[in-house]
Structure formats: C-alpha cells, structure tokens
Protein backbone atom coordinates (compact mmCIF):
# COMPACT_ATOMS: atom_id res chain seq x y z
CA UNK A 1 1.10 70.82 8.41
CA UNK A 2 4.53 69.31 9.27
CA UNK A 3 5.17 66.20 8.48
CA UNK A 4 8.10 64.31 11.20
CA UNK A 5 9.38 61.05 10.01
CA UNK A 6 10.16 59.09 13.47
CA UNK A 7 12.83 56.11 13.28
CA UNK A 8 15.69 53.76 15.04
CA UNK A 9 16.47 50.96 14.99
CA UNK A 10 15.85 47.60 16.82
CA UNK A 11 15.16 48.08 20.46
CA UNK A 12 15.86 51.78 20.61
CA UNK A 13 13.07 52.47 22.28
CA UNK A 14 11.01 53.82 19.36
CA UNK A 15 7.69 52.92 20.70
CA UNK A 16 8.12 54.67 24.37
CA UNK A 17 8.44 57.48 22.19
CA UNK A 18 5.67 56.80 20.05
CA UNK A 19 3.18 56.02 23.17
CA UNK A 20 4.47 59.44 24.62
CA UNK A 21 4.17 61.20 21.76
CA UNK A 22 0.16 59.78 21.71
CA UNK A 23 -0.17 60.89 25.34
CA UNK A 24 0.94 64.65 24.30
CA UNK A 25 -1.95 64.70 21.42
CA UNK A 26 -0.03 64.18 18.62
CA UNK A 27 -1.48 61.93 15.82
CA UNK A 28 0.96 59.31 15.17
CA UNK A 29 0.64 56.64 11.65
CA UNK A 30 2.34 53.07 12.63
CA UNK A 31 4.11 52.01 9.26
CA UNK A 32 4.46 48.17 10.99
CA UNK A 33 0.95 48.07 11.61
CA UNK A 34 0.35 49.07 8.14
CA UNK A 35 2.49 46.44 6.41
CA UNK A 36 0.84 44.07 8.46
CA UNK A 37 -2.53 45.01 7.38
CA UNK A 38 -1.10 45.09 3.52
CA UNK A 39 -0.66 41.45 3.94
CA UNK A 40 -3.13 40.09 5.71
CA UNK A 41 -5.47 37.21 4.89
CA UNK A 42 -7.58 38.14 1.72
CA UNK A 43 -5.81 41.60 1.44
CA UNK A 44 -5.15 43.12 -2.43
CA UNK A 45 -1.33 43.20 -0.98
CA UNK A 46 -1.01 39.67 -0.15
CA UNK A 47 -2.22 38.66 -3.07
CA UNK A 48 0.72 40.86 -5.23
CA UNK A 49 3.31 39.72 -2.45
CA UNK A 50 2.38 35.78 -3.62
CA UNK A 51 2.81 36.91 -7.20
CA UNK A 52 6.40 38.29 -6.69
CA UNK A 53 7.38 35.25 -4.61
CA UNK A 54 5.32 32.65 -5.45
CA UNK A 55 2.14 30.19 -3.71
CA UNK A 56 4.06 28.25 -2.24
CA UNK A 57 4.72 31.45 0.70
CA UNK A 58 0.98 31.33 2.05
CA UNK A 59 0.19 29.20 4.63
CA UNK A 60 -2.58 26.47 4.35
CA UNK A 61 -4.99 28.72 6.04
CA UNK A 62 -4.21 31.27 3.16
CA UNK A 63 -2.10 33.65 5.67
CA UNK A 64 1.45 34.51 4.39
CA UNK A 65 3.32 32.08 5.60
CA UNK A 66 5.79 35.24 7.24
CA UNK A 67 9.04 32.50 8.24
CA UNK A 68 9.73 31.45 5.06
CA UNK A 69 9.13 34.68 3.55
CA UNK A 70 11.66 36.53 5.76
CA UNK A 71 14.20 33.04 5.09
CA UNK A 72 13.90 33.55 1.43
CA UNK A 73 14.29 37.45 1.29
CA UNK A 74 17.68 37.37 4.13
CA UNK A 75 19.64 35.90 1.80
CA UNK A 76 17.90 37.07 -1.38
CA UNK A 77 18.16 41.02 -1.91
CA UNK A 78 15.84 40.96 -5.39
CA UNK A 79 13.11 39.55 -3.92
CA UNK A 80 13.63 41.66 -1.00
CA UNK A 81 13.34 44.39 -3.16
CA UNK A 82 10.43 43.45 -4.98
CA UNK A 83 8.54 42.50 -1.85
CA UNK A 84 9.31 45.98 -0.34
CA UNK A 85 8.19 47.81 -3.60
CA UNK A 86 4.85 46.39 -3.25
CA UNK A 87 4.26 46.45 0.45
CA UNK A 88 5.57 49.91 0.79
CA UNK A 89 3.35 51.33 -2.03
CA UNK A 90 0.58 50.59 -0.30
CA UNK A 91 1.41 51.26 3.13
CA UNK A 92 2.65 54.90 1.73
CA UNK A 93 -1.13 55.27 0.20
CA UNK A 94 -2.18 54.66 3.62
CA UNK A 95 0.16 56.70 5.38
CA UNK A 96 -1.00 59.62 2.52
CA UNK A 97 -4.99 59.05 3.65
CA UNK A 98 -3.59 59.35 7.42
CA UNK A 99 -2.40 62.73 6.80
CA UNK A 100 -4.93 63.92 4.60
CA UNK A 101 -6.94 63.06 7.74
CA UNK A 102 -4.56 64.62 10.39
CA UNK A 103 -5.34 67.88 8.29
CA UNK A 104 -8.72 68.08 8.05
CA UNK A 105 -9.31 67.19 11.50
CA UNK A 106 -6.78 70.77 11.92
CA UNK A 107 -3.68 69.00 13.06
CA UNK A 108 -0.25 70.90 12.76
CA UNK A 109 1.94 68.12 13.10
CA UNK A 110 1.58 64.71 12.09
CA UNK A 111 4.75 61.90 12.55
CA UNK A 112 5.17 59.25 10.61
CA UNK A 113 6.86 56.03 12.64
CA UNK A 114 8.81 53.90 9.93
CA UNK A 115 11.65 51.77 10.96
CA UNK A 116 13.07 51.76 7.37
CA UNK A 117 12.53 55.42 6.96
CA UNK A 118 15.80 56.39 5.58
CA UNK A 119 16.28 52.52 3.99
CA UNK A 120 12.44 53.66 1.90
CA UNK A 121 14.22 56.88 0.97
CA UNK A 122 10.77 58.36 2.85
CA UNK A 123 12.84 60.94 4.85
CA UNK A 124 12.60 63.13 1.23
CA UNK A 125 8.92 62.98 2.01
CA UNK A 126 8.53 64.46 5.50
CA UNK A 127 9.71 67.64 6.57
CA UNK A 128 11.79 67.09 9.82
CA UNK A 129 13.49 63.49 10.55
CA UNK A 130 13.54 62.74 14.59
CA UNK A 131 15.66 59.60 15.30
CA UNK A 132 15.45 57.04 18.48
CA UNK A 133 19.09 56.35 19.52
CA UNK A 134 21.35 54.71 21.75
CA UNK A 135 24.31 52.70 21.89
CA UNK A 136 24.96 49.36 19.96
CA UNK A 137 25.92 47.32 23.12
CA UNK A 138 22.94 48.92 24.61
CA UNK A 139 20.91 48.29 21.93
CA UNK A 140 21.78 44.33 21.43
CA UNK A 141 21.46 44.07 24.85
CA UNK A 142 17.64 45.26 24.87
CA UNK A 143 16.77 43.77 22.05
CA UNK A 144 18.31 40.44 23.33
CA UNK A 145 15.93 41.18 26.62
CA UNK A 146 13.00 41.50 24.69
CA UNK A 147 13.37 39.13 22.16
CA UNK A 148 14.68 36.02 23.78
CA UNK A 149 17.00 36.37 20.95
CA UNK A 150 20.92 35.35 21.24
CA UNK A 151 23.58 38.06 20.09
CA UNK A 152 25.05 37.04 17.21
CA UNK A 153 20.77 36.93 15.97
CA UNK A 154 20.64 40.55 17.27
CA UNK A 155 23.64 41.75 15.35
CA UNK A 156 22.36 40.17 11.88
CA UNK A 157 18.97 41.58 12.38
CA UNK A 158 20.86 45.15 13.09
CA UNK A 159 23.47 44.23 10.45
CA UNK A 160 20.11 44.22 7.69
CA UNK A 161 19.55 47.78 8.81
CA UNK A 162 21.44 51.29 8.08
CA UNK A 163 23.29 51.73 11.66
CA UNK A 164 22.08 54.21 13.89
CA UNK A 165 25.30 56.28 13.75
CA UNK A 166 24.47 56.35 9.85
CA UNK A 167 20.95 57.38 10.53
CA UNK A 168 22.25 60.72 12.48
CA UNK A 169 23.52 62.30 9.43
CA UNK A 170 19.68 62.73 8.55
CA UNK A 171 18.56 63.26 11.65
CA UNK A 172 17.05 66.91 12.57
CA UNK A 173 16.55 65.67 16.04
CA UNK A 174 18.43 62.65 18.06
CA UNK A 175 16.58 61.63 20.94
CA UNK A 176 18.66 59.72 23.57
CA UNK A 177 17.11 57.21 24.76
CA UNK A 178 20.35 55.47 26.57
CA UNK A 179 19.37 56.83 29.79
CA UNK A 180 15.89 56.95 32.02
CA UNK A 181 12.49 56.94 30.65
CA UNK A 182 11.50 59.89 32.71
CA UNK A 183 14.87 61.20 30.59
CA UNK A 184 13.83 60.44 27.33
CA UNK A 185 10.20 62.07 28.24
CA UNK A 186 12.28 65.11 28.80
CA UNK A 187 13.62 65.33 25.49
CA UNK A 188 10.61 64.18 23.64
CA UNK A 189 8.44 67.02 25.86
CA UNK A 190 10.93 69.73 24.93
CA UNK A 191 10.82 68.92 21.38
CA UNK A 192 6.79 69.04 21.17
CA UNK A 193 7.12 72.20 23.31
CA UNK A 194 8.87 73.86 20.54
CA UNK A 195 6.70 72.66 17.89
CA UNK A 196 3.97 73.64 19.22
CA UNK A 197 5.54 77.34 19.52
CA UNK A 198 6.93 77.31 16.08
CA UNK A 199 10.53 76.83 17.05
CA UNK A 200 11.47 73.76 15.85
C-alpha cells in the first residue's frame, strides 16, 4: 500500500483537496481531528498534556483550556516540544490503526493529511509527500478571509511554520492551488489517475 503524506500550510487550500480526494474514493486520516480527539475531555492524552504543562491549563469544566495553552507554548519552544511529543505519539498510533485498516479493507493508497508533516519529521514515514501550495500574499490574504484575522496575526501564525517554498524541496508532488478550484481538481484528478495506473 502507498502511503502519501498530504500538507501546506495555512489557508492553502489543503482541505478542498482533502474533500476531493474523499469524493475520488481515496481513504484519507485527518491528523487535526486526531489531536483534537488526543485531548479531549477525559482522554489518556489530556491527562499527559496537564502533566507536561501543568493544572492550571484545563478549564473549569475539565476541557484543556486550548488559549492559554497555545499563549504559553508561542513564546515557549520546550514546552512546545514536550506538548508535541505527547500529542503526536498518539495521534501517530492512530494514524498506524487507520492504515492497518485502509489495508485490510484492500486499499492501495492511503494519505495521511498533517499540517506539520515535514515539522513531525513524518514525511520519512510515508512513501510519496504531495504538498498544497500557493503564494504568500495569496496565502495571508485567504487566511485573513477566513479567519477574521489581521496580517501581521497571519504572518506570525505562518512565521511558526516551515514556509511553503521550504516544504517543496520534499515535495514529490506540488499542487497549485493559486488558481480555480475546477484547476486544482485538475491536478489533484491527474495525480489519482496515475496512481491508480501505477505511474506515479
């Protein structure tokens, strides 16, 4: 079975591609969702994550209180660290079952969307690394769009992240996703095409 690491960064239009790549058949593991779940109220995770940073990062309710964790671990890069150690253990035991799963059920491909691919040093686990791109103005201004969010917020949040033109040089497949989303469609459909025939 191949195994495609998908990534981008903010707002490059990952999840078109994603939703696209659903529509064609192919079974697709959402790392987000995952690191959500490995955190959530009365989850093993949370309870490590509260361990590393302390009690005082849950919420009343017992949820983790997620604004003061991502205050604290901005301008703190070991606790960053330790955070992601834990949360992407587990969501790479899930991401493991998910593929274990893909192949019984006689799946030839299976992707793998992670944001922080490349950051997780995860594209040494996958086969074939497709990246999401598009320009930086283009890509503050969506994100800006979606996110209500001003652009010197955009460019810290993209700042935390390896830049997309760094991404490329690990890239086995850039999909441009600049231009329409019939265009990007294109690309994406080409790509599975080839899979699918071996070719890629």
């Amino acid at each position: 079975m191949i195994k495609i690491g998908l990534t981008g960064g903010i707002a490059s239009g990952k999840s078109v591609v994603t939703q696209y790549l659903r529509e064609l058949g192919a079974p697709v593991f959402d790392a987000d969702a995952a690191s959500r779940r490995a955190v959530a109220k009365g989850a093993p995770g949370l309870q490590q994550v509260l361990q590393v940073l302390g009690p005082e990062f849950a919420t009343p309710d017992g949820n983790l209180d997620r604004p003061r964790v991502a205050a604290k671990v901005f301008h703190d890069q070991a606790a960053r660290k330790k955070l992601e150690a834990v949360i992407h253990k587990i969501v790479w035991q899930e991401a493991a079952a998910f593929m274990e799963q893909a192949a019984a059920q006689g799946s030839r491909v299976v992707f793998l969307d992670v944001p922080l691919l490349i950051e997780c040093g995860w594209q040494n686990q996958v086969d074939q690394v497709w990246l999401v791109s598009l320009p930086r103005e283009e890509q503050v201004r969506r994100a800006m769009l979606r996110d209500g969010a001003s652009a010197a917020q955009v460019e810290a949040r993209i700042g935390a992240q390896l830049s997309l033109e760094a991404k490329k040089k690990f890239a086995d497949l850039v999909i441009d996703n600049s231009g329409s989303l019939g265009n990007t469609k294109k690309q994406v459909a080409a790509a599975w095409a080839k899979l699918q025939a071996g070719k890629l």
